[in-house]
C-alpha atoms as a PDB file:
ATOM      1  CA  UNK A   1     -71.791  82.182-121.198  1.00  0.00           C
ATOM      2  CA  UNK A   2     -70.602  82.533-117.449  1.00  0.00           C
ATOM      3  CA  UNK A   3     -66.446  81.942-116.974  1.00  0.00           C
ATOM      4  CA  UNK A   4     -64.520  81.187-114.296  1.00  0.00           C
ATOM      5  CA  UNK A   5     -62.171  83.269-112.601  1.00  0.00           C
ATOM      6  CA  UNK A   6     -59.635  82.570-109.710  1.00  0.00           C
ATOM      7  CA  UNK A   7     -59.059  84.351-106.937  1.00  0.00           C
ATOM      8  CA  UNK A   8     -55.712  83.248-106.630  1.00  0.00           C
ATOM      9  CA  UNK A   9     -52.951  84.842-109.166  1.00  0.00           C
ATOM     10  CA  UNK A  10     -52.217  82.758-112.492  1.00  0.00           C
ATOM     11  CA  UNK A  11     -48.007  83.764-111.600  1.00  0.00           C
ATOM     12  CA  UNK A  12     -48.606  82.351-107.890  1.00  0.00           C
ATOM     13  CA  UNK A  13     -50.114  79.488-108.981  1.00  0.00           C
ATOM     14  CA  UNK A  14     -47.238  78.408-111.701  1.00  0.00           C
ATOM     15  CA  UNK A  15     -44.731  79.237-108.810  1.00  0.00           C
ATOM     16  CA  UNK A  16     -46.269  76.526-107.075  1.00  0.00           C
ATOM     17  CA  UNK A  17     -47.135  78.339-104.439  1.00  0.00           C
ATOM     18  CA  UNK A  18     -50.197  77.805-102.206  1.00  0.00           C
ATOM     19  CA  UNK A  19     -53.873  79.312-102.640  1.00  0.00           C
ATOM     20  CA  UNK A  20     -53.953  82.068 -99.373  1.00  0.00           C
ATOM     21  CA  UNK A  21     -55.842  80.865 -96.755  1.00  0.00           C
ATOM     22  CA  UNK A  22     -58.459  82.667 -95.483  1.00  0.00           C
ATOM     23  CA  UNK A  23     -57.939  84.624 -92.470  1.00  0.00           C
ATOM     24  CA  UNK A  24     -58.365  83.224 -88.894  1.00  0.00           C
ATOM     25  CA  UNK A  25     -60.829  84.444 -86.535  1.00  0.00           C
ATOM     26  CA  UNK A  26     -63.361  83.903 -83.818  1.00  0.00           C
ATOM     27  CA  UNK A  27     -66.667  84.232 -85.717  1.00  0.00           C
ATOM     28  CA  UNK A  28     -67.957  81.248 -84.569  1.00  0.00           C
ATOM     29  CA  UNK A  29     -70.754  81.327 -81.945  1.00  0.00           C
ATOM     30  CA  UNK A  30     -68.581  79.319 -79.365  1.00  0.00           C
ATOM     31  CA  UNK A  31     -67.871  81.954 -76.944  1.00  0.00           C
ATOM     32  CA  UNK A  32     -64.018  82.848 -78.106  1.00  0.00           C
ATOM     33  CA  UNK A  33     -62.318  85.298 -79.567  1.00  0.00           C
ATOM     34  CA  UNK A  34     -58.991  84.348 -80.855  1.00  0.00           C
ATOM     35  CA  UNK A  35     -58.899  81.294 -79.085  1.00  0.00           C
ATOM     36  CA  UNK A  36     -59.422  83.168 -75.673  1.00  0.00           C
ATOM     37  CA  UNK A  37     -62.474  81.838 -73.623  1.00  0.00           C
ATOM     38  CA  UNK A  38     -65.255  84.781 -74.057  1.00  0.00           C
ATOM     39  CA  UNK A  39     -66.450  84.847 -70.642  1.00  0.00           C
ATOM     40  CA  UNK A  40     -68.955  87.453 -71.154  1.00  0.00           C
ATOM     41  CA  UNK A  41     -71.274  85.645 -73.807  1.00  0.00           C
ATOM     42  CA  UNK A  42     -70.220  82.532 -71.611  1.00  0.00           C
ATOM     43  CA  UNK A  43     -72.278  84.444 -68.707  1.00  0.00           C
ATOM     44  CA  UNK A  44     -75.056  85.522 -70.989  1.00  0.00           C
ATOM     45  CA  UNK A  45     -75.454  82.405 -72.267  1.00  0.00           C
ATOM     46  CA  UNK A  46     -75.088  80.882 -68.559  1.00  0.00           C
ATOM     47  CA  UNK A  47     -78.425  83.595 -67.621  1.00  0.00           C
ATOM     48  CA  UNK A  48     -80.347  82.589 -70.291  1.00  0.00           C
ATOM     49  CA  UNK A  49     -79.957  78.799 -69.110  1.00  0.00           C
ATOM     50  CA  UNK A  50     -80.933  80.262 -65.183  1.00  0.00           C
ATOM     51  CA  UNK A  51     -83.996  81.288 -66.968  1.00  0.00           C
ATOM     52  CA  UNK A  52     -85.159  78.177 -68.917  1.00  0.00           C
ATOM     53  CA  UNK A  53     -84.458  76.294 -65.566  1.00  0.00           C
ATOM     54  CA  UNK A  54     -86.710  78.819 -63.533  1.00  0.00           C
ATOM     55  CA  UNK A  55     -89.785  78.908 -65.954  1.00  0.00           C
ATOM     56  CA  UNK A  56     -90.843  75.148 -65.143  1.00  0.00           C
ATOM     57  CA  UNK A  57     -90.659  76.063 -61.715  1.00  0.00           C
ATOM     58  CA  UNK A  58     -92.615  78.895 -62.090  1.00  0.00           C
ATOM     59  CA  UNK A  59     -95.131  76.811 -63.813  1.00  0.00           C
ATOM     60  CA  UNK A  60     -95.106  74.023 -61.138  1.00  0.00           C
ATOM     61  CA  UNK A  61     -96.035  76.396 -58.148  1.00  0.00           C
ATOM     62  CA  UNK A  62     -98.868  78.204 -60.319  1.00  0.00           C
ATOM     63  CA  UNK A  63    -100.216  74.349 -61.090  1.00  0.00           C
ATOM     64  CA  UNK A  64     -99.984  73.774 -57.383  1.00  0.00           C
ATOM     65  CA  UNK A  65    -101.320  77.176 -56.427  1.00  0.00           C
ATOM     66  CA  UNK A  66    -104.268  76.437 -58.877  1.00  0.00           C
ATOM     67  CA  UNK A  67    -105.066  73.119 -57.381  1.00  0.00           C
ATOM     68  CA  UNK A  68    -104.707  74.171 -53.601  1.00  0.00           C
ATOM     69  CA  UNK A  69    -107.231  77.120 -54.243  1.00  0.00           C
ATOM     70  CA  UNK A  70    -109.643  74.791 -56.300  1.00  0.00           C
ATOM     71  CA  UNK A  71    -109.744  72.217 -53.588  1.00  0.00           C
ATOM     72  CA  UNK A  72    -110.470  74.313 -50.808  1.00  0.00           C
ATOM     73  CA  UNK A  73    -114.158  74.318 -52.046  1.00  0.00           C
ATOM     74  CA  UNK A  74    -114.268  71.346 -54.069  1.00  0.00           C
ATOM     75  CA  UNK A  75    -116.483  68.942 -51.946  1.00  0.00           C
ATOM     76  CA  UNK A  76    -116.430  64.989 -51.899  1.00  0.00           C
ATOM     77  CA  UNK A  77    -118.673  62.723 -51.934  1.00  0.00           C
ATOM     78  CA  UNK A  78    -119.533  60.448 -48.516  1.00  0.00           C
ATOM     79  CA  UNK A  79    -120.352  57.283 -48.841  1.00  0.00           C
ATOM     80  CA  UNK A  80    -121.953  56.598 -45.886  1.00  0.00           C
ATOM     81  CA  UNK A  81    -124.388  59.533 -45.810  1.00  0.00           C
ATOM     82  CA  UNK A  82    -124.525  59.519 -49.582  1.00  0.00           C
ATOM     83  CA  UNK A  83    -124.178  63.650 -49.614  1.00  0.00           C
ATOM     84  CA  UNK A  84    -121.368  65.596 -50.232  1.00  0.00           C
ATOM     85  CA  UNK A  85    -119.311  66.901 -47.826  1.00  0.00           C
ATOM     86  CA  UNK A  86    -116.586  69.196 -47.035  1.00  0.00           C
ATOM     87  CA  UNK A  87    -113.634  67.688 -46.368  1.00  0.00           C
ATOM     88  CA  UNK A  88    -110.558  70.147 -46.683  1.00  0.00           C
ATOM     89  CA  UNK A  89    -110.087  70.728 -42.818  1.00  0.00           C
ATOM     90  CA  UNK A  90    -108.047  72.652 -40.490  1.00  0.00           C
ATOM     91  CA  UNK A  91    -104.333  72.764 -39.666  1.00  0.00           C
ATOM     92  CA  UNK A  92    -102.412  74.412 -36.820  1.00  0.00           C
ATOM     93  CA  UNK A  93     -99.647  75.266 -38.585  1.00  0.00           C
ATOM     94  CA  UNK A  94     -96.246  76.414 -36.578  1.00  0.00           C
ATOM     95  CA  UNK A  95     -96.022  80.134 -37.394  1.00  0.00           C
ATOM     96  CA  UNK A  96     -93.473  80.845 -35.467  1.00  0.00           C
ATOM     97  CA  UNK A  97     -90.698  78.330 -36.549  1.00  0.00           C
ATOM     98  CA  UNK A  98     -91.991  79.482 -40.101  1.00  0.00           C
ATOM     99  CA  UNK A  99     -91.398  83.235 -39.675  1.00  0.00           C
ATOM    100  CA  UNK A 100     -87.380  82.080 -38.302  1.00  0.00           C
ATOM    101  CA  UNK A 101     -87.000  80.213 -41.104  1.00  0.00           C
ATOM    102  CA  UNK A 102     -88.383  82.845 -43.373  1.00  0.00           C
ATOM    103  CA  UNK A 103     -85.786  85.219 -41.706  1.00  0.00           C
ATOM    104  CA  UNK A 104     -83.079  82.890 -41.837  1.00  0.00           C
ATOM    105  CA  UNK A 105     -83.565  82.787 -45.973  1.00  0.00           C
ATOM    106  CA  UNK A 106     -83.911  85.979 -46.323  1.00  0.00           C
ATOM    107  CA  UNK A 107     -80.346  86.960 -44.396  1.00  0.00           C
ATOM    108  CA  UNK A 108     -79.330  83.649 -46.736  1.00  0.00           C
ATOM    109  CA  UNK A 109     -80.104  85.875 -49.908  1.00  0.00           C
ATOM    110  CA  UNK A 110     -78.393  88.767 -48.543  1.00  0.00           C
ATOM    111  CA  UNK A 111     -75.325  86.905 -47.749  1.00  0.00           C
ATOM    112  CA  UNK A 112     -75.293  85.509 -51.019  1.00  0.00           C
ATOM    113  CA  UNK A 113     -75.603  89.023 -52.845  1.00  0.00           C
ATOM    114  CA  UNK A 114     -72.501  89.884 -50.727  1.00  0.00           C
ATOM    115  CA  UNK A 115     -70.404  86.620 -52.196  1.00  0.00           C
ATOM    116  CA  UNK A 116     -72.399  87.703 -55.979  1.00  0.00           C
ATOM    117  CA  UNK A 117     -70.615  91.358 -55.509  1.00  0.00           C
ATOM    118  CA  UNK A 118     -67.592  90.080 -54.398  1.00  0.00           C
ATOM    119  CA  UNK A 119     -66.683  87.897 -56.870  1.00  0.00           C
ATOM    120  CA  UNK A 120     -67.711  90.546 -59.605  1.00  0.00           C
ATOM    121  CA  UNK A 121     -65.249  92.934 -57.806  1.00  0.00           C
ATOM    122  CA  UNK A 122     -62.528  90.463 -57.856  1.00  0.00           C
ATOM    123  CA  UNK A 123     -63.115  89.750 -61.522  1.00  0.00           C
ATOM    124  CA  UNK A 124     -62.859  93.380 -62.513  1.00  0.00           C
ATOM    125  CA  UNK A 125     -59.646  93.687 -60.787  1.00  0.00           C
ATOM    126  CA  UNK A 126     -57.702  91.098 -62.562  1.00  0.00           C
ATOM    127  CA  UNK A 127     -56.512  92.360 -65.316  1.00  0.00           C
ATOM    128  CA  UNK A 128     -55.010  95.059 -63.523  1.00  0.00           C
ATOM    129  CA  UNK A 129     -53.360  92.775 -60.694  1.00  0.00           C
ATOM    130  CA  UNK A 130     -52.164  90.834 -63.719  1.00  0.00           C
ATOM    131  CA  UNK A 131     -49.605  94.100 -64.604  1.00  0.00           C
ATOM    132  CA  UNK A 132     -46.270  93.879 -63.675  1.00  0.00           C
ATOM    133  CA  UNK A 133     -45.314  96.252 -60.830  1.00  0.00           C
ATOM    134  CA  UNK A 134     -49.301  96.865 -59.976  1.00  0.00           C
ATOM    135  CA  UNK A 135     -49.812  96.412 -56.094  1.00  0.00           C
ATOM    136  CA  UNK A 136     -53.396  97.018 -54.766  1.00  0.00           C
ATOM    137  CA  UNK A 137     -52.326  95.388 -51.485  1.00  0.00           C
ATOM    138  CA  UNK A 138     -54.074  93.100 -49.716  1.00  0.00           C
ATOM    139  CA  UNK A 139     -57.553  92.520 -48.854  1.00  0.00           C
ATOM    140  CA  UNK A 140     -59.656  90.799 -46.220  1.00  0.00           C
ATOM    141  CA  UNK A 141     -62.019  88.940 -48.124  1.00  0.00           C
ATOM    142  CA  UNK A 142     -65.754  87.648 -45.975  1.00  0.00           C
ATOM    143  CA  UNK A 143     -66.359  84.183 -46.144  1.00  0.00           C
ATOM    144  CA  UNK A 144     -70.135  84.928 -47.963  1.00  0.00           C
ATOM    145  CA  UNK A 145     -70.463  81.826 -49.851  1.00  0.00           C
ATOM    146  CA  UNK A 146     -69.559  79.403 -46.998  1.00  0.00           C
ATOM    147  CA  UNK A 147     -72.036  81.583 -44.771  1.00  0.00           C
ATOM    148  CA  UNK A 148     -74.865  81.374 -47.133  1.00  0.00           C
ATOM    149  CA  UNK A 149     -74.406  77.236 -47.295  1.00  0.00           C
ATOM    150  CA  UNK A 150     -75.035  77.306 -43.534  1.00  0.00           C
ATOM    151  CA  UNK A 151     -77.362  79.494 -43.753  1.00  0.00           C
ATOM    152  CA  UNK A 152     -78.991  77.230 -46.368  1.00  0.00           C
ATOM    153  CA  UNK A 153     -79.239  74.317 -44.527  1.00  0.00           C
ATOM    154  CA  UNK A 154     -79.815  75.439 -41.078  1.00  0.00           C
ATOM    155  CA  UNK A 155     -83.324  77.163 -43.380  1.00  0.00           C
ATOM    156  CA  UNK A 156     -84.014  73.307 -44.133  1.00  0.00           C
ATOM    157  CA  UNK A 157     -83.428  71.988 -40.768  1.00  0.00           C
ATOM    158  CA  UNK A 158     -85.497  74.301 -39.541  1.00  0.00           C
ATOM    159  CA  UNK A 159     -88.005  73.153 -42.110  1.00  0.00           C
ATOM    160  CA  UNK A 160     -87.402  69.352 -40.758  1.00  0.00           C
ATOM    161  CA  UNK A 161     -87.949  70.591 -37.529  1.00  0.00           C
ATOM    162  CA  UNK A 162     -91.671  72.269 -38.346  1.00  0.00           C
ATOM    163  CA  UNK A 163     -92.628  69.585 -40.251  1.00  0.00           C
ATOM    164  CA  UNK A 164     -91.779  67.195 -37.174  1.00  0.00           C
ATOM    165  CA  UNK A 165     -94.227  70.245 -35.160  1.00  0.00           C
ATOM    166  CA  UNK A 166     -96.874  69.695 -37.625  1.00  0.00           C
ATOM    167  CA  UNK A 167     -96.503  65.667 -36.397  1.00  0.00           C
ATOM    168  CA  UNK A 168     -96.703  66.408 -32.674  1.00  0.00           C
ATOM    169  CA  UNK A 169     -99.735  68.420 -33.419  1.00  0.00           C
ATOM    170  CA  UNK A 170    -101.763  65.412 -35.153  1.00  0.00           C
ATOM    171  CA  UNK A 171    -101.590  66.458 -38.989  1.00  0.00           C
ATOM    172  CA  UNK A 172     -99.722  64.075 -41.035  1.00  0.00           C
ATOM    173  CA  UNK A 173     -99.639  63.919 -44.760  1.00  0.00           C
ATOM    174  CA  UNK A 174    -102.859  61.881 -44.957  1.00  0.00           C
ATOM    175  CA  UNK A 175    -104.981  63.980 -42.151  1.00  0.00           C
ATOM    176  CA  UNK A 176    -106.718  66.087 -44.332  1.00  0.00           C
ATOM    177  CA  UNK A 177    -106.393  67.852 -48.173  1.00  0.00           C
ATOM    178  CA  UNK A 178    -105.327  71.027 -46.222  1.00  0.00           C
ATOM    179  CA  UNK A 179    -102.196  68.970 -44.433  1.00  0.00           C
ATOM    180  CA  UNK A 180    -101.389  67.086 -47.723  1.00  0.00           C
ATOM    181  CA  UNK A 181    -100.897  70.467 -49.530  1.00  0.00           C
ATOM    182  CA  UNK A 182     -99.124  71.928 -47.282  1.00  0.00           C
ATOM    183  CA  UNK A 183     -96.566  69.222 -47.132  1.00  0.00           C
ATOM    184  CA  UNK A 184     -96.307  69.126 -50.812  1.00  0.00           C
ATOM    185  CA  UNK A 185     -95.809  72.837 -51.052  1.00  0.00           C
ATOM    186  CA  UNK A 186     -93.368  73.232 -48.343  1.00  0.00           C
ATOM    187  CA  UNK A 187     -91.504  69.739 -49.230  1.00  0.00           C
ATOM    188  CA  UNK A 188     -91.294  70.879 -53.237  1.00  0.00           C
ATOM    189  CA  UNK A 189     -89.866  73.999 -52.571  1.00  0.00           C
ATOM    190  CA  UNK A 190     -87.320  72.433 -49.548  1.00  0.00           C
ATOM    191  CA  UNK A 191     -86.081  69.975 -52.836  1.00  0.00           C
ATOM    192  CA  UNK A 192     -85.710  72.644 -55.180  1.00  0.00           C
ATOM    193  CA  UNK A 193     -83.738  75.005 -52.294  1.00  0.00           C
ATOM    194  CA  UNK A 194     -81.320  72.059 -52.189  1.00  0.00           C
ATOM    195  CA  UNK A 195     -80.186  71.903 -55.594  1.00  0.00           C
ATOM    196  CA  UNK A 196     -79.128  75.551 -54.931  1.00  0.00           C
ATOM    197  CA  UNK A 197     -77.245  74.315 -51.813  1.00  0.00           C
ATOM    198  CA  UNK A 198     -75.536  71.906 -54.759  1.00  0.00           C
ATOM    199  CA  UNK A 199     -74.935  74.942 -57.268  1.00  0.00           C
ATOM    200  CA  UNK A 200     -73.300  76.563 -53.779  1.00  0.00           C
ATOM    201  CA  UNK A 201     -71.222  73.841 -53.110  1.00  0.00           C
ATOM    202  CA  UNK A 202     -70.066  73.434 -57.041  1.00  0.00           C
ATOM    203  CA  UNK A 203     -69.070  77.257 -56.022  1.00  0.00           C
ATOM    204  CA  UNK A 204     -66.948  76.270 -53.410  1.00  0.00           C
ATOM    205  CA  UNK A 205     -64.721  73.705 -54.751  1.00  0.00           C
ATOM    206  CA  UNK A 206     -64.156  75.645 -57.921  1.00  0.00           C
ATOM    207  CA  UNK A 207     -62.787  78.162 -55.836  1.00  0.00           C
ATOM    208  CA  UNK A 208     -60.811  76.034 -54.004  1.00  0.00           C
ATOM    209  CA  UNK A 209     -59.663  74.314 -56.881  1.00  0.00           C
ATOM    210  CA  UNK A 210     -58.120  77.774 -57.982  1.00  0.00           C
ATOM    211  CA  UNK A 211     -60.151  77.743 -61.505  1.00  0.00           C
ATOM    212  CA  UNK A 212     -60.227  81.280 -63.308  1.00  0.00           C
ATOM    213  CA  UNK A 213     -61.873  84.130 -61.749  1.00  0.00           C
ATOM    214  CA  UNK A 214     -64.172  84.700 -64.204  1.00  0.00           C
ATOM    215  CA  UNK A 215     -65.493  81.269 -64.372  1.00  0.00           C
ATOM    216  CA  UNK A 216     -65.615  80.998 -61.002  1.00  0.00           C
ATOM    217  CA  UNK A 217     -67.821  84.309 -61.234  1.00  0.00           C
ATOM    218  CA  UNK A 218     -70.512  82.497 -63.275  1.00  0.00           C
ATOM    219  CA  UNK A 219     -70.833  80.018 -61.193  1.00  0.00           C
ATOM    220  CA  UNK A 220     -71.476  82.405 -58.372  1.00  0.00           C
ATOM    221  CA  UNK A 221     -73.281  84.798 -60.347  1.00  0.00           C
ATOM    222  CA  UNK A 222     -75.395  82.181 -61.520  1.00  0.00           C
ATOM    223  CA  UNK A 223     -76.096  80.329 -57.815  1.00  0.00           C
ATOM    224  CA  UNK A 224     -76.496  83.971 -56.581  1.00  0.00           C
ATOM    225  CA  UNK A 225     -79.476  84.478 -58.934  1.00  0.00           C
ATOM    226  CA  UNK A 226     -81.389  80.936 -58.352  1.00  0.00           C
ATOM    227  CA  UNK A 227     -80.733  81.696 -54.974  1.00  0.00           C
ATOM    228  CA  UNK A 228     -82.899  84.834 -54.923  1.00  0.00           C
ATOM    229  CA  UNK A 229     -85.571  83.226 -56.792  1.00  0.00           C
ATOM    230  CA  UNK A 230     -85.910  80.437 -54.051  1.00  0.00           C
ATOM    231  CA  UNK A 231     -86.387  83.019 -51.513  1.00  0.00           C
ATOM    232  CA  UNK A 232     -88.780  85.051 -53.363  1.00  0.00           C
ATOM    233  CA  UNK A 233     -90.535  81.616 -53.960  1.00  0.00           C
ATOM    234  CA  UNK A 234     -90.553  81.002 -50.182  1.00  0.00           C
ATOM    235  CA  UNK A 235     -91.980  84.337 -49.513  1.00  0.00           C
ATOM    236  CA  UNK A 236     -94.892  83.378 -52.191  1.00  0.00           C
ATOM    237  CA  UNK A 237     -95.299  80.076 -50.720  1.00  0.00           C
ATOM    238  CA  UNK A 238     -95.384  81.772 -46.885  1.00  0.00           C
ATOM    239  CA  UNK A 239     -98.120  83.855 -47.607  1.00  0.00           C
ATOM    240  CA  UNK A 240    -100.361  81.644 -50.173  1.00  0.00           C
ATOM    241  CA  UNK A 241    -100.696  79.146 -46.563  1.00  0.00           C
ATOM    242  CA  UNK A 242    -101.264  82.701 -44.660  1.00  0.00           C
ATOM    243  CA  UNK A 243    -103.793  84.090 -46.430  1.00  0.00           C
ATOM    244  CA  UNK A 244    -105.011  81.624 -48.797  1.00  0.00           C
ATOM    245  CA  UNK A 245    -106.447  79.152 -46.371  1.00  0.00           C
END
């Protein structure tokens, strides 16, 4: 027949003493160790996130990709001759206020790379600015981050700007399948490029807010990343109305 037998000492126990409690320590999954934020698995975890936000995306511009490339020789049916016709049309796009935005997006991701790196640096450092006696003088730190936000939005001005060419020249949303999809493609990715601009800005004030370097490094780091993808999705987008029309 199984017995019992206590862990805690028969003598303790008639001393009135306590049962020991069991020791303390982080092996929880919340990101701590000793009640110390773990900002590493916080910026794993914060990756992983960047990802499951970027695979719908990914899976939006293939669905769109799909459906511009299938309608480009999908006919329609006229009523008034009663034949089928071809109706996905022409449009005169404006290349060249593309290719400056293209350029302005790309200089964007570059700039944003620089504020990425910088911020990594700076993180790396602390510990040893935080030693008493420990000078590494001072540095001139580059505005990247506030660069990359203009850059940013000048990239969707400029996108305001050839959609209001693509007016002038006669092709509105409704002119033809061709126009419609290139709206939609150009317009989805200009909405998704400005909830970057809204990662960026959540960037800025917790820097100015003086928050901890390291979280103010995911942030960045995080930003940085989506921010690369956008332009890599512009790139896609720029040549699928190049070469796939």
């Amino acid at each position: 027949m199984a017995t019992y037998s206590p862990s805690t000492p028969i003598d303790q126990l008639e001393r009135g003493g306590n049962p020991p409690r069991p020791p303390a320590g982080g092996g929880g999954d919340d990101g701590s160790n000793g009640g110390s934020p773990n900002y590493g698995e916080r910026l794993r975890r914060a990756r992983l996130g960047l990802v499951c936000l970027i695979a719908p995306i990914v899976m939006l511009f293939v669905s769109l990709t799909s459906a511009y490339i299938v309608r480009q020789g999908l006919p329609t049916f006229d009523n008034t001759t009663n034949t089928y016709v071809r109706d996905w049309g022409e449009v005169n796009l404006p290349w060249i206020l593309l290719a400056i935005n293209t350029g302005v997006l790309l200089i964007s991701s570059v700039t944003m790379e620089g504020a990425r790196r910088n911020i990594t640096r700076q993180a790396a450092l602390a510990p040893v600015r935080s030693i008493p006696g420990v000078s590494l003088g001072e540095e001139k730190s580059f505005p990247w981050l506030g660069l990359t936000v203009v850059l940013g939005f000048g990239f969707l001005v400029g996108q305001w700007l050839a959609w209001k060419e693509l007016e002038n020249r006669g092709f509105f949303i409704s002119t033809n399948p061709n126009s419609s999809f290139v709206y939609l493609l150009t317009g989805t990715h200009a909405i998704h490029l400005g909830g970057g601009i809204i990662a960026l800005l959540c960037a800025a004030v917790a820097s100015l807010r003086q928050r901890p370097i390291e979280s103010r490094r995911i942030v960045v780091d995080i930003a940085a990343w989506y921010w690369h993808f956008m332009a890599l999705l512009w790139l896609y987008v720029f040549a699928l109305l190049e070469f796939a029309r």
